[in-house]
PDB file of N, CA and C in Angstrom:
ATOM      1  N   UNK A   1      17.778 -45.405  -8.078  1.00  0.00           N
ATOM      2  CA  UNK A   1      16.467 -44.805  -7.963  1.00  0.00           C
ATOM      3  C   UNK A   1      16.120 -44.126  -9.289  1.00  0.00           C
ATOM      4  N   UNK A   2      14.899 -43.863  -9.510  1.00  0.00           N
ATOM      5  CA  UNK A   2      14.636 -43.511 -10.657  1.00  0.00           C
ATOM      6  C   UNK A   2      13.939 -42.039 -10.328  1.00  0.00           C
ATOM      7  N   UNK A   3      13.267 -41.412 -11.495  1.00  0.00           N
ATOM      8  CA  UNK A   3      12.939 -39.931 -11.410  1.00  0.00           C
ATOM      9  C   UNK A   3      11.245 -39.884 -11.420  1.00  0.00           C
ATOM     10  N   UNK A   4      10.585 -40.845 -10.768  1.00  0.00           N
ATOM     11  CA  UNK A   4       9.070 -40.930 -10.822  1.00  0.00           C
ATOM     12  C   UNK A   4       9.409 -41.182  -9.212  1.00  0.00           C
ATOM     13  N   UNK A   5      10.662 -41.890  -8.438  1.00  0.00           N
ATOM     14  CA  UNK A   5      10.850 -42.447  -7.197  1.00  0.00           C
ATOM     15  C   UNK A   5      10.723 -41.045  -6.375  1.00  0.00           C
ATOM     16  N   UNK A   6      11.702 -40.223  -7.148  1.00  0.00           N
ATOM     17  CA  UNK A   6      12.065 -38.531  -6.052  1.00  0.00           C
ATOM     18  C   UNK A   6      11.123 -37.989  -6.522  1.00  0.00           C
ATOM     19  N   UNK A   7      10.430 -37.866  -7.397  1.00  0.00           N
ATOM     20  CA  UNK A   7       8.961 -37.120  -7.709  1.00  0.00           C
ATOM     21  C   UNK A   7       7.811 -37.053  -6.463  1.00  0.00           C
ATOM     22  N   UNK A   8       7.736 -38.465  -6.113  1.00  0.00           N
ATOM     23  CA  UNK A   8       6.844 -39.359  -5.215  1.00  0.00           C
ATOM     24  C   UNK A   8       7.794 -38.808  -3.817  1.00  0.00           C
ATOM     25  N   UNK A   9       8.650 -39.184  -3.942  1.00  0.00           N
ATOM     26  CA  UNK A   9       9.107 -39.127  -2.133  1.00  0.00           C
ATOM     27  C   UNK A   9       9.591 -37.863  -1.768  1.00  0.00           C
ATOM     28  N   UNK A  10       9.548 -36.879  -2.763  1.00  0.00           N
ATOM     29  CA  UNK A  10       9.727 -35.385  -2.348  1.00  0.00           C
ATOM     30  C   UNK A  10       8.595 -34.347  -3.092  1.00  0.00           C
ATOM     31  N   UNK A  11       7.494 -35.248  -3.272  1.00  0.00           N
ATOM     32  CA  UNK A  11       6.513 -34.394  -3.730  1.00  0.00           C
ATOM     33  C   UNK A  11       6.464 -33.104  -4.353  1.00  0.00           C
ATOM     34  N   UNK A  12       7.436 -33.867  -5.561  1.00  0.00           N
ATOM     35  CA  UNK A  12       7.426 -32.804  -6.531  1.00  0.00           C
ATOM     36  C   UNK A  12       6.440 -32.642  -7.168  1.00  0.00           C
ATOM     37  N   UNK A  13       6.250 -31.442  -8.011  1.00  0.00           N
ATOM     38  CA  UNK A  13       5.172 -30.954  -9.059  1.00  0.00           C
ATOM     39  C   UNK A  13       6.065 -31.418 -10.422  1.00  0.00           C
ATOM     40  N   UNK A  14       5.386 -32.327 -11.298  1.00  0.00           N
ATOM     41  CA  UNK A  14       5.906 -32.385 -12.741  1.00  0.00           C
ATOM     42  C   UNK A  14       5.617 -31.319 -13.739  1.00  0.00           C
ATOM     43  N   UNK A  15       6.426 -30.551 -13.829  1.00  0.00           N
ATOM     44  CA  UNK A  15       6.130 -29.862 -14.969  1.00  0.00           C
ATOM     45  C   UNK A  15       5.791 -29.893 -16.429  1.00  0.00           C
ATOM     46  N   UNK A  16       7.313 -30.892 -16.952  1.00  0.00           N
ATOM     47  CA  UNK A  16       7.001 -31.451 -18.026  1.00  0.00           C
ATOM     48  C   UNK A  16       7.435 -32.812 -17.706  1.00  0.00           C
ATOM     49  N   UNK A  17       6.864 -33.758 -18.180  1.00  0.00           N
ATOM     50  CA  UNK A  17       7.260 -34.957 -17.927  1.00  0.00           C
ATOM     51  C   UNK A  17       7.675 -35.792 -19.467  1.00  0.00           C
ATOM     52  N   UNK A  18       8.852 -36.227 -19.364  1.00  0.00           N
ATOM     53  CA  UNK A  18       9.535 -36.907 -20.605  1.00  0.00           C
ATOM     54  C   UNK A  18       9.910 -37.747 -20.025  1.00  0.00           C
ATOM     55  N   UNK A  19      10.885 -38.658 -19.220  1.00  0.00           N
ATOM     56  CA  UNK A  19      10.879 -39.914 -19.215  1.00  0.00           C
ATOM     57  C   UNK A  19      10.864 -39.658 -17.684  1.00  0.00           C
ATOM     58  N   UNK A  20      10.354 -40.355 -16.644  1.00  0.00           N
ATOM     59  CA  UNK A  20      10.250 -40.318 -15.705  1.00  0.00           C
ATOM     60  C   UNK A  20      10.810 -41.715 -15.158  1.00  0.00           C
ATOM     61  N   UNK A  21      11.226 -42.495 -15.512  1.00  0.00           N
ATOM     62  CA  UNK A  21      11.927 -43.729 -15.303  1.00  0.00           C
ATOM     63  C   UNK A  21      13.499 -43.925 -15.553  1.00  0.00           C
ATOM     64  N   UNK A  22      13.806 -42.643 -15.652  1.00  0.00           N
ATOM     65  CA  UNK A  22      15.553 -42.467 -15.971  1.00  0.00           C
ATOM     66  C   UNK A  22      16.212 -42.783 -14.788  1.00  0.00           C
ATOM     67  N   UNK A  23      17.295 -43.654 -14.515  1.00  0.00           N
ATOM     68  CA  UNK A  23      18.038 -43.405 -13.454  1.00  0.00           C
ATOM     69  C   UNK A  23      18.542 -42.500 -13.221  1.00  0.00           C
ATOM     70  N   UNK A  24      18.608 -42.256 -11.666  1.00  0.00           N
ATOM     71  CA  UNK A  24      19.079 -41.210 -10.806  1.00  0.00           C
ATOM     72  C   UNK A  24      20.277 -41.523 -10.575  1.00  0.00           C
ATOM     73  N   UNK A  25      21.784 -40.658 -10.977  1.00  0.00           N
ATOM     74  CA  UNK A  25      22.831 -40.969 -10.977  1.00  0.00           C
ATOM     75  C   UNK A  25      23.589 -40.062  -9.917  1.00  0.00           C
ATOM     76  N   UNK A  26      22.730 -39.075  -9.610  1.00  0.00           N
ATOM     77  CA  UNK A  26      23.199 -38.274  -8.440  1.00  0.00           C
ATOM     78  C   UNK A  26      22.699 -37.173  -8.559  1.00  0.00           C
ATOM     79  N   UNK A  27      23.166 -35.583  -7.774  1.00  0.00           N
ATOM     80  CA  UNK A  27      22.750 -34.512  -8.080  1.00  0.00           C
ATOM     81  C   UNK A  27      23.466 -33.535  -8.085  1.00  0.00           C
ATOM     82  N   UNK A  28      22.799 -32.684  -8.780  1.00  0.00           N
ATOM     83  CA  UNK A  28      24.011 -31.156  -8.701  1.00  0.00           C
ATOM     84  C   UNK A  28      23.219 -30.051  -8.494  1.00  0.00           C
ATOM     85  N   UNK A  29      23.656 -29.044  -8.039  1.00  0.00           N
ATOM     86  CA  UNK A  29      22.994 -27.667  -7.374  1.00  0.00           C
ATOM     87  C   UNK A  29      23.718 -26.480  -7.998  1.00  0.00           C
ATOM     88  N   UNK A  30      23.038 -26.010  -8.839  1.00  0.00           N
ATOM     89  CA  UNK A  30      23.873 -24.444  -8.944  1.00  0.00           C
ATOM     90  C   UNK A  30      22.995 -23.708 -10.169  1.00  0.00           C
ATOM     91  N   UNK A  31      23.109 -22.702  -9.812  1.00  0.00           N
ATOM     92  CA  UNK A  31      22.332 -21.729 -10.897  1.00  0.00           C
ATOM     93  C   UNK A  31      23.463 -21.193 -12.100  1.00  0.00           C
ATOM     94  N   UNK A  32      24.745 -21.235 -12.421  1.00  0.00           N
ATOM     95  CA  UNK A  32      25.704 -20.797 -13.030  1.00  0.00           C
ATOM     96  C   UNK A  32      25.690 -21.976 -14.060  1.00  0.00           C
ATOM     97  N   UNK A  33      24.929 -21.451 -15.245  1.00  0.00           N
ATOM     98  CA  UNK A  33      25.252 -22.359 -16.300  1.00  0.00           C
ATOM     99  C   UNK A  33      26.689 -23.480 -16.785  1.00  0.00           C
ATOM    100  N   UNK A  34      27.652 -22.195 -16.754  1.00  0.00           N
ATOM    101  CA  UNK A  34      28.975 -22.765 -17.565  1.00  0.00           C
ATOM    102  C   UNK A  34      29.461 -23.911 -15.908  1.00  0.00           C
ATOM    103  N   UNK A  35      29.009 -24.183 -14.630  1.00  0.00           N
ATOM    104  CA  UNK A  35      29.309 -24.858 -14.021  1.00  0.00           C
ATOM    105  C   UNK A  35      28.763 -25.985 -13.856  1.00  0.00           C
ATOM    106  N   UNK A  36      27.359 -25.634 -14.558  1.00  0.00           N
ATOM    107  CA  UNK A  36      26.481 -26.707 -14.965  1.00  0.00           C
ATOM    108  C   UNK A  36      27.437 -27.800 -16.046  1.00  0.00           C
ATOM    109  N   UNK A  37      27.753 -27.214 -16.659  1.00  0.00           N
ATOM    110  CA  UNK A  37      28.401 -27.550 -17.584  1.00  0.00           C
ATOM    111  C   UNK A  37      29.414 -28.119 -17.914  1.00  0.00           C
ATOM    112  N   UNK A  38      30.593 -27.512 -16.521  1.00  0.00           N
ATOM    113  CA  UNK A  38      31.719 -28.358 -16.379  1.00  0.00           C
ATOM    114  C   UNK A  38      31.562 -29.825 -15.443  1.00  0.00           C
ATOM    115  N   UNK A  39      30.527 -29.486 -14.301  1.00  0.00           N
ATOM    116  CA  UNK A  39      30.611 -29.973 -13.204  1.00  0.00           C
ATOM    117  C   UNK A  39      29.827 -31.484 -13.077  1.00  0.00           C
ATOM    118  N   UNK A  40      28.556 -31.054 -13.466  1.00  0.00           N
ATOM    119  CA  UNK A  40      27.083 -31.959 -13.707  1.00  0.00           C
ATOM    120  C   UNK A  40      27.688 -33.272 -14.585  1.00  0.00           C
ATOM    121  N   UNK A  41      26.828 -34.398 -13.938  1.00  0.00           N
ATOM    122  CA  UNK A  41      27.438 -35.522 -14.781  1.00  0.00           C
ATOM    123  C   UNK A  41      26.297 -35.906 -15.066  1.00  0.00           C
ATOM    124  N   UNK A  42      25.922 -36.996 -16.294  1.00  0.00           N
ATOM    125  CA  UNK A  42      25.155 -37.457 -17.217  1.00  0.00           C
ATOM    126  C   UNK A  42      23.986 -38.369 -15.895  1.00  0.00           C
ATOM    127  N   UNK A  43      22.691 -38.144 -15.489  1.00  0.00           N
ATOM    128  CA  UNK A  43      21.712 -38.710 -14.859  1.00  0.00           C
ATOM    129  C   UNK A  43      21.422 -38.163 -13.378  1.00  0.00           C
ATOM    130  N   UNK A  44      22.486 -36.868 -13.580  1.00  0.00           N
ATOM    131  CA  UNK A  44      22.074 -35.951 -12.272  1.00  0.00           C
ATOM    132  C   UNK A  44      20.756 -35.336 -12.004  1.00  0.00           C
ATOM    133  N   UNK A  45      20.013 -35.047 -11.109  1.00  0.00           N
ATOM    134  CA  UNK A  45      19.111 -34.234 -10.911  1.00  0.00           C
ATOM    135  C   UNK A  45      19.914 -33.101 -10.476  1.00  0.00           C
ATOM    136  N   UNK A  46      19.307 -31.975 -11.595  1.00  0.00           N
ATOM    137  CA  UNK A  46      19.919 -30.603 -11.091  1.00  0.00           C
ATOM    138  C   UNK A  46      19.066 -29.658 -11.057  1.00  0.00           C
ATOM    139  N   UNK A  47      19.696 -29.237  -9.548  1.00  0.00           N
ATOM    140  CA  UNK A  47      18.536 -28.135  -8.544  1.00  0.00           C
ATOM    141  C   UNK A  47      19.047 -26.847  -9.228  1.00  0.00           C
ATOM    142  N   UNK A  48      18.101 -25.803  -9.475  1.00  0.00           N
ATOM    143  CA  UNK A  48      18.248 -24.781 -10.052  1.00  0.00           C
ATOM    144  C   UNK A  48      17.171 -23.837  -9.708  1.00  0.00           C
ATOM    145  N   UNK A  49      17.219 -22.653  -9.548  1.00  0.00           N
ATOM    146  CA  UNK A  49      16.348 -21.377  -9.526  1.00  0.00           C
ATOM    147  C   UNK A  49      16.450 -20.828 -10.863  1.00  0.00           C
ATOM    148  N   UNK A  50      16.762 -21.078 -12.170  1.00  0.00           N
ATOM    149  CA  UNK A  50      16.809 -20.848 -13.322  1.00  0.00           C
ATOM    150  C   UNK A  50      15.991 -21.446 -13.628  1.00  0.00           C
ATOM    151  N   UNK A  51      15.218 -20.702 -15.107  1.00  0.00           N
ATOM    152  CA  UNK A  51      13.753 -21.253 -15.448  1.00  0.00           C
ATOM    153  C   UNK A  51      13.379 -20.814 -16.389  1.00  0.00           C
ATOM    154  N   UNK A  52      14.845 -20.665 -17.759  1.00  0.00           N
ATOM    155  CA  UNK A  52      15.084 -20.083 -19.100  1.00  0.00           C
ATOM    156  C   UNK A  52      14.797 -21.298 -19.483  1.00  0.00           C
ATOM    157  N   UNK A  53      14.984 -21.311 -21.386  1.00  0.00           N
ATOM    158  CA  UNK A  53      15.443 -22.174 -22.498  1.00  0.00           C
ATOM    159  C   UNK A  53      16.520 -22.551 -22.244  1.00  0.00           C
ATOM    160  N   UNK A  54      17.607 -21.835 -21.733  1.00  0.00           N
ATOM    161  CA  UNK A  54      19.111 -22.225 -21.548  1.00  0.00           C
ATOM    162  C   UNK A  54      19.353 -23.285 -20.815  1.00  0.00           C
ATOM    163  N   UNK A  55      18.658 -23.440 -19.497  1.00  0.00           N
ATOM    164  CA  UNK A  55      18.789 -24.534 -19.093  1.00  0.00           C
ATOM    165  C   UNK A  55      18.313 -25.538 -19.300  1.00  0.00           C
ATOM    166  N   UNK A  56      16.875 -25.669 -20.855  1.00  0.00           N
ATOM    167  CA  UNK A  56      17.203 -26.851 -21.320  1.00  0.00           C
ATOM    168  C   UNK A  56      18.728 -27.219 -22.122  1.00  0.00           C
ATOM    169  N   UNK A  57      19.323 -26.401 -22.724  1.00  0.00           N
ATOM    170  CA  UNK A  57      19.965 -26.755 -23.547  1.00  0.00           C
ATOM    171  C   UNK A  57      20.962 -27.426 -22.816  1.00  0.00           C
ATOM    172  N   UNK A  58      21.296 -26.911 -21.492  1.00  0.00           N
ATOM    173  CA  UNK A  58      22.625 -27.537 -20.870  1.00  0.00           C
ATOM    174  C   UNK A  58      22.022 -28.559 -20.424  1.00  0.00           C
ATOM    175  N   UNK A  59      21.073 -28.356 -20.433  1.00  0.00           N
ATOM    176  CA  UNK A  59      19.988 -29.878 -19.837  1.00  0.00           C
ATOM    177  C   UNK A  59      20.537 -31.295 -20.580  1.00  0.00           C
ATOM    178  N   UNK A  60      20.165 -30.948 -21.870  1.00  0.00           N
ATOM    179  CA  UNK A  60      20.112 -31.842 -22.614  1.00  0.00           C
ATOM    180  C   UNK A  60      21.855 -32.083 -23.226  1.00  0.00           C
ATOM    181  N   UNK A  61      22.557 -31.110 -23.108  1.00  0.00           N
ATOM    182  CA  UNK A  61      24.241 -31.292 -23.152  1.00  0.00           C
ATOM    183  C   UNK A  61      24.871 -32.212 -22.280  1.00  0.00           C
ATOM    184  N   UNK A  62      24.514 -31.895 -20.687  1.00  0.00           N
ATOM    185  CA  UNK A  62      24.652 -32.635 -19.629  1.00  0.00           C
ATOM    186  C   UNK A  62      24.071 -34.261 -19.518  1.00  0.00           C
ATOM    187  N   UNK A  63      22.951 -34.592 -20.385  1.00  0.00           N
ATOM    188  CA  UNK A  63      22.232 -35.546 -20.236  1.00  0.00           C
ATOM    189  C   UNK A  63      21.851 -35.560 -18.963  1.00  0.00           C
ATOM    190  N   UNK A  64      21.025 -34.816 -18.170  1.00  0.00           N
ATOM    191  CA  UNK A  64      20.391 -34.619 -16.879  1.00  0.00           C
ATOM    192  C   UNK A  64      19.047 -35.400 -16.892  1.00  0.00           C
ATOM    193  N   UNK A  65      19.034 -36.151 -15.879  1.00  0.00           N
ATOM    194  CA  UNK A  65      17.727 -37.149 -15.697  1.00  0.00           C
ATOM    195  C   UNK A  65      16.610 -35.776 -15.266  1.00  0.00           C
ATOM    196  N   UNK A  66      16.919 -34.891 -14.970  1.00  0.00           N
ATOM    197  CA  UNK A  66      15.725 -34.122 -14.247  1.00  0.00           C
ATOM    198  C   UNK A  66      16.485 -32.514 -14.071  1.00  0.00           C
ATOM    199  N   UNK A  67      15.617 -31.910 -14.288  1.00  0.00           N
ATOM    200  CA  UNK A  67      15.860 -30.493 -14.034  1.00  0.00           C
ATOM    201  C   UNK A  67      14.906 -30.146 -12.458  1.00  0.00           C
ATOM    202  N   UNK A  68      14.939 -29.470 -11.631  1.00  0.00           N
ATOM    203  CA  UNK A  68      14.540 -29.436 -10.195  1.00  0.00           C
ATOM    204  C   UNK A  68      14.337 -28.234 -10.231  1.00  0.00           C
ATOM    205  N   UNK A  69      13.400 -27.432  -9.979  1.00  0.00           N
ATOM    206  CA  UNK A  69      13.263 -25.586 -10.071  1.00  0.00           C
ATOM    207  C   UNK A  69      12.775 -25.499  -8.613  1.00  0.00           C
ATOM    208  N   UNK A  70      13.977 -24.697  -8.400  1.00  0.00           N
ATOM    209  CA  UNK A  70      13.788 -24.646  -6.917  1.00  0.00           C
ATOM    210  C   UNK A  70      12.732 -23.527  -6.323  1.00  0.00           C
ATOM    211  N   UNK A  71      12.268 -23.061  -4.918  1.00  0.00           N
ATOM    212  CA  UNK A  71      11.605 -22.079  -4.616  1.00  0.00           C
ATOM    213  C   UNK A  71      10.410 -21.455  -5.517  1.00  0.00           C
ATOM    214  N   UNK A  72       9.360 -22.908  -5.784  1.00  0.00           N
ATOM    215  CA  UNK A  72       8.333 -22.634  -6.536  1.00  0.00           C
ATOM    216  C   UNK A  72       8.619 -21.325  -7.804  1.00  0.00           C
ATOM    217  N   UNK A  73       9.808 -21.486  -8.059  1.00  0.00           N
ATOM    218  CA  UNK A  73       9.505 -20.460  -9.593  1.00  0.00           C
ATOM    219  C   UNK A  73       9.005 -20.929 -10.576  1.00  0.00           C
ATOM    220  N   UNK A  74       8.382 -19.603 -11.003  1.00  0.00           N
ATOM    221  CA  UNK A  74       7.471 -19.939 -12.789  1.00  0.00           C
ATOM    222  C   UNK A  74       8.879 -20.392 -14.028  1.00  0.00           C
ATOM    223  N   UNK A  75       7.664 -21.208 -14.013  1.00  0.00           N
ATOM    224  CA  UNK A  75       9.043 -21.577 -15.813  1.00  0.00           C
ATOM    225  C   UNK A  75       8.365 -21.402 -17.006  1.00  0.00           C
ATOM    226  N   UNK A  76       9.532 -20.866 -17.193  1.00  0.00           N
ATOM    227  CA  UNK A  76       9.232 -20.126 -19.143  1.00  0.00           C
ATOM    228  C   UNK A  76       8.480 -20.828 -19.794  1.00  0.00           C
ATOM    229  N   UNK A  77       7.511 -20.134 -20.775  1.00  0.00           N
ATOM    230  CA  UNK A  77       6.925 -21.123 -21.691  1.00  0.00           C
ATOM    231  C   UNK A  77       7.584 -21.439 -22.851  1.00  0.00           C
ATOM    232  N   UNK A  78       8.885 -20.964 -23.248  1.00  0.00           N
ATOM    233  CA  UNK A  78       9.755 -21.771 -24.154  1.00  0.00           C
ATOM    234  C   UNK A  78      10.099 -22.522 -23.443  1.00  0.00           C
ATOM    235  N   UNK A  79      10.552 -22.697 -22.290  1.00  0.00           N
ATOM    236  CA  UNK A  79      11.388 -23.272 -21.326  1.00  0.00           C
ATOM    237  C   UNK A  79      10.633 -24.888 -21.652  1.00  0.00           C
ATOM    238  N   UNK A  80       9.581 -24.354 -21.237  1.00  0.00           N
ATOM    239  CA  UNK A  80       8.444 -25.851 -21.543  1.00  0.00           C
ATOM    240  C   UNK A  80       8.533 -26.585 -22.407  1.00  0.00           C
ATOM    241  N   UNK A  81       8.252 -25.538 -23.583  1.00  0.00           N
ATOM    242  CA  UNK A  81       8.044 -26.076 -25.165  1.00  0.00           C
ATOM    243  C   UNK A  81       9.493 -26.682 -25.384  1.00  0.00           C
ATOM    244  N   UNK A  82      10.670 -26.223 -25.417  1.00  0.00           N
ATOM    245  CA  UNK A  82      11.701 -26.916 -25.596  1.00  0.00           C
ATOM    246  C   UNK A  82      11.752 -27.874 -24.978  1.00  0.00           C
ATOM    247  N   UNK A  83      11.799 -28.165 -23.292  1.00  0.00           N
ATOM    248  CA  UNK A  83      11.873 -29.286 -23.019  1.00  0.00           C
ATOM    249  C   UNK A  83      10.771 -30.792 -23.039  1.00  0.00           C
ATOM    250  N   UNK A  84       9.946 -30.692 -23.496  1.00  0.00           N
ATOM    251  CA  UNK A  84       8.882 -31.236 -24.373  1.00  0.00           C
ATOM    252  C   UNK A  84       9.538 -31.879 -26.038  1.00  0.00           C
ATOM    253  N   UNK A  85       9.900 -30.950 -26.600  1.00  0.00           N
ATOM    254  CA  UNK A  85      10.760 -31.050 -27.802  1.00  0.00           C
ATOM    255  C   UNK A  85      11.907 -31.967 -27.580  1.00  0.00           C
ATOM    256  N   UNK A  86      12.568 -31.656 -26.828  1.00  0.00           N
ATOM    257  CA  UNK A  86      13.840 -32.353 -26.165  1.00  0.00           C
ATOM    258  C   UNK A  86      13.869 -33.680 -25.481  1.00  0.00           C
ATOM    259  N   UNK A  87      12.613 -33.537 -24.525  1.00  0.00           N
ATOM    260  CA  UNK A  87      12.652 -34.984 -23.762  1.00  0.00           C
ATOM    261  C   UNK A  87      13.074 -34.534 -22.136  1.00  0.00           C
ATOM    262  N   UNK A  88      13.299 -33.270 -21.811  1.00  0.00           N
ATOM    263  CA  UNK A  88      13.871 -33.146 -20.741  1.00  0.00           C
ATOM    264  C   UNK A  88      12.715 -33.184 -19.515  1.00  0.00           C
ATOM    265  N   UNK A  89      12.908 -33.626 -18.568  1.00  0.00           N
ATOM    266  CA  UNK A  89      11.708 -33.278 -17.647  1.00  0.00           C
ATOM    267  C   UNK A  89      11.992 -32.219 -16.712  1.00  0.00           C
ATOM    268  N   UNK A  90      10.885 -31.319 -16.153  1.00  0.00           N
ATOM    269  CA  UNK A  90      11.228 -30.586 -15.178  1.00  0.00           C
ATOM    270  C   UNK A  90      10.280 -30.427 -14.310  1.00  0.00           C
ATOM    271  N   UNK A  91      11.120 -30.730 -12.936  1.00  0.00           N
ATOM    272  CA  UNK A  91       9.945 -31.217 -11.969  1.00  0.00           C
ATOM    273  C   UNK A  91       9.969 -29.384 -10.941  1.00  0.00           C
ATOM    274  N   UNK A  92       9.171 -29.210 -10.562  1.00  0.00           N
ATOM    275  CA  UNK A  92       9.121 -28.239  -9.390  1.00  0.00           C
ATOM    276  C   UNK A  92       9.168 -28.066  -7.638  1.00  0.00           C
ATOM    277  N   UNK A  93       9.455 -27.439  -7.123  1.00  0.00           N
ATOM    278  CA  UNK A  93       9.545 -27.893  -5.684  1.00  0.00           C
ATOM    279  C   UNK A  93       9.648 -26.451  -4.762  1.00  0.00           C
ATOM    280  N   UNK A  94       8.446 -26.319  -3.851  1.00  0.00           N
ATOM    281  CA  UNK A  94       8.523 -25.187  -3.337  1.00  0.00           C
ATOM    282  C   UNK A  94       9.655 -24.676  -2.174  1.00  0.00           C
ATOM    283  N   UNK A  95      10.270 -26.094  -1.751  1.00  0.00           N
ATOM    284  CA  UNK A  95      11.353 -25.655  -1.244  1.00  0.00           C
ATOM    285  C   UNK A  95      12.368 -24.749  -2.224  1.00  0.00           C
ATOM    286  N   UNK A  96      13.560 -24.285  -0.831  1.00  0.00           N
ATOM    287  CA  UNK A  96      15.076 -23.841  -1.439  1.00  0.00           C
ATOM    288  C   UNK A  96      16.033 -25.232  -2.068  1.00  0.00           C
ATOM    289  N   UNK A  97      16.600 -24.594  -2.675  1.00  0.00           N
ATOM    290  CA  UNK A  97      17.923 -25.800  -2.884  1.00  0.00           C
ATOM    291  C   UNK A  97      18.431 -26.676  -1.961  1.00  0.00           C
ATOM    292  N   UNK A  98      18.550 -25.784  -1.271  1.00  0.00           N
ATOM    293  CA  UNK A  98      19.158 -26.129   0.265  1.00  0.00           C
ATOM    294  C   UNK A  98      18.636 -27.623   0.714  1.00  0.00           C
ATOM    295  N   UNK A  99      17.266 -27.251   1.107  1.00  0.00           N
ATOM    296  CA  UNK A  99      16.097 -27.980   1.436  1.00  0.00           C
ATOM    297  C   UNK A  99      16.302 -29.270   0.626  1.00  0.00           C
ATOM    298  N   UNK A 100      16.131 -28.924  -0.470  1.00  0.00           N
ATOM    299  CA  UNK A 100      16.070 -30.075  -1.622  1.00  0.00           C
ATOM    300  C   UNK A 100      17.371 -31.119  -1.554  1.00  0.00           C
ATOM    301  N   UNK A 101      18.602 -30.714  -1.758  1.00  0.00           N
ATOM    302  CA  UNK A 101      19.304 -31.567  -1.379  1.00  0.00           C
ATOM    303  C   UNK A 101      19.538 -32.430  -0.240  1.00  0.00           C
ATOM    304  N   UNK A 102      19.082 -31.852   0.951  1.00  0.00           N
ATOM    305  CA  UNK A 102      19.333 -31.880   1.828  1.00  0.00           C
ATOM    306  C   UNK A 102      18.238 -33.533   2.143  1.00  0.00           C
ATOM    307  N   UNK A 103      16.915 -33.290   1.090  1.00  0.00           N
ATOM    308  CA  UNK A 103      15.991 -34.088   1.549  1.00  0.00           C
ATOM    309  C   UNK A 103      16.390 -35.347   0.690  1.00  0.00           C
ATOM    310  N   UNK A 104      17.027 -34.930  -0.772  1.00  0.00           N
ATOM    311  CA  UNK A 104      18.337 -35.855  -1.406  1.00  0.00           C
ATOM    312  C   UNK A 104      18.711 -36.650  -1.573  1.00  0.00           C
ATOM    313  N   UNK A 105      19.551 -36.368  -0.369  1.00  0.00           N
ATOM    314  CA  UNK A 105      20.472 -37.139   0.464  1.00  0.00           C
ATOM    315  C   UNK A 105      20.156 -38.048   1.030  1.00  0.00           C
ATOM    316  N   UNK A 106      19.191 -37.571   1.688  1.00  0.00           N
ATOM    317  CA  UNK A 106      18.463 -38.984   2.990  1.00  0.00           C
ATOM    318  C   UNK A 106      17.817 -39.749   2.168  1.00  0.00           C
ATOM    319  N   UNK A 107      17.747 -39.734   0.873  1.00  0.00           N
ATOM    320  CA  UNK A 107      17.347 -40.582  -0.246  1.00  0.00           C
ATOM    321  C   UNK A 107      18.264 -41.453  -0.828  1.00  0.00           C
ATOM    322  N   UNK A 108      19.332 -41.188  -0.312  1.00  0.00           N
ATOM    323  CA  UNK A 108      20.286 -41.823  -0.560  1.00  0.00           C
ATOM    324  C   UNK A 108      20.990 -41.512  -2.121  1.00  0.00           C
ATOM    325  N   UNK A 109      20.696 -39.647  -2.563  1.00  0.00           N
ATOM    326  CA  UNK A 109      21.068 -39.745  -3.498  1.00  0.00           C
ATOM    327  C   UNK A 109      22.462 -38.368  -3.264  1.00  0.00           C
ATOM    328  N   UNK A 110      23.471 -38.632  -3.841  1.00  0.00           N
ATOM    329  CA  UNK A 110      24.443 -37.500  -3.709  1.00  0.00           C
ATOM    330  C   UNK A 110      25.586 -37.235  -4.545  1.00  0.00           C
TER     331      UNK A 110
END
């Protein structure tokens, strides 16, 4: 599946949009950077309530198909500008994490 597919079937909000045709390689959930970091593998969508610059950077360390901001939070306007700069996309979603994976899954993504 690709990242224009879960956009569409979980009616996300695009925030920034950079490639929206990346494969979806699975997902990861966590707000703790350095676990982002160990854990997250290269084409994950990762659900986050973080909505710094930082998480582009692990963004783009991780090679993450999609950043996911969970519980309608505002995202930084560096946050933006970097990931624009970068290529990263970040989609929004007024659900919890919870929610989000949960809807995921039945997407057949995990």
């Amino acid at each position: 599946m690709k990242v224009k597919e879960i956009v569409e079937k979980l009616n996300l909000e695009v925030v920034v949009e950079a490639d929206l045709n990346q494969k979806i390689t699975g997902g990861y959930t966590g707000d703790l950077l350095s676990n982002v970091m160990a854990k997250a593998k290269a084409g994950n969508l990762w659900i986050t309530i973080q909505s710094h610059q930082n998480v582009i950077a692990v963004a783009l360390l991780v090679e993450i198909s999609a950043v996911i901001i969970a519980e309608d939070s505002s995202v930084d306007d560096k946050a933006k500008e970097r990931a624009k700069q970068k290529g990263i996309n970040i989609l929004r979603s007024q659900d919890n994490a919870y929610q989000i994976a949960g809807k995921m899954f039945k997407e057949g993504i995990d």
